[in-house]
Protein backbone atom coordinates (compact mmCIF):
# COMPACT_ATOMS: atom_id res chain seq x y z
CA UNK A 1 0.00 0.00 0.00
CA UNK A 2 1.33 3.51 -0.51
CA UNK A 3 2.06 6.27 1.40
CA UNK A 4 -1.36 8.32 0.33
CA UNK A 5 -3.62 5.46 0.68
CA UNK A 6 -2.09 4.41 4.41
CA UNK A 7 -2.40 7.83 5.81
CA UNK A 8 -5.92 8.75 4.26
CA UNK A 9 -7.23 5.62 5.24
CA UNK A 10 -5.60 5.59 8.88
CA UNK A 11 -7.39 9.03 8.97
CA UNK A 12 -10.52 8.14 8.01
CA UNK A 13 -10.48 5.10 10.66
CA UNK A 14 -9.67 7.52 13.07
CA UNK A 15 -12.34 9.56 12.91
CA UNK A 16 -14.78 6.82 11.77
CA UNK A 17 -13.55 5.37 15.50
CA UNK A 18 -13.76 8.62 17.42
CA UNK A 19 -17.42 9.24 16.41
CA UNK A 20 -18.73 5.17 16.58
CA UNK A 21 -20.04 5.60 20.04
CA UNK A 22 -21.91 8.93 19.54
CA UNK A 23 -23.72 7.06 16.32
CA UNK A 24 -25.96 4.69 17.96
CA UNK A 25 -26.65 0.61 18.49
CA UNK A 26 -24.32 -2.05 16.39
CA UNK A 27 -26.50 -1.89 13.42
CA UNK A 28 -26.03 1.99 12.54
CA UNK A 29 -22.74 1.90 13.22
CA UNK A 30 -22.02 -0.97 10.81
CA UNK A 31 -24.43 1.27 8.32
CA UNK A 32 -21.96 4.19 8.86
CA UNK A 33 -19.06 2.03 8.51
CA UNK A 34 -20.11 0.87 5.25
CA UNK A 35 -21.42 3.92 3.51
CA UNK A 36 -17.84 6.11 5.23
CA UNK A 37 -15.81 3.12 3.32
CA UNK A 38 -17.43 3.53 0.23
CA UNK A 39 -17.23 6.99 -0.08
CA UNK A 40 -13.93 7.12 0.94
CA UNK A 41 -12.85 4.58 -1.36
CA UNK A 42 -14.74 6.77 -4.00
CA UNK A 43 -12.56 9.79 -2.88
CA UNK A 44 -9.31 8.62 -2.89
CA UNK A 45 -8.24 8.02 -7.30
CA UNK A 46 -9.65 11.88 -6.57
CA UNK A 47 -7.60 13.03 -3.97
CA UNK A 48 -4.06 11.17 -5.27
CA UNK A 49 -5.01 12.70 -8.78
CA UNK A 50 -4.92 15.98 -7.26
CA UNK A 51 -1.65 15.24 -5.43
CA UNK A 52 -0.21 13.74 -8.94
CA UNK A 53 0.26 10.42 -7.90
């Protein structure tokens, strides 16, 4: 894995993490989980484009 793809997605587990207990029960958090890791994945050929890699 590169660089870009280790950090963004160590950030975006960080934060996914840090706001999992305000969300609510198992179920919505799994929800959240899944629709954060899909747009993230979305995001990222974006955001390395933009940092030419």
């Amino acid at each position: 894995m590169d660089p870009v793809s280790l950090v963004y997605y160590a950030i975006i587990c960080g934060v996914l993490c840090w706001a999992g207990p305000r969300i609510g029960g198992p179920v919505l958090r799994v929800l959240a989980g899944v629709i954060v890791g899909v747009l993230a994945a979305g995001v990222l050929p974006a955001l390395k484009g933009m940092l030419g890699g």
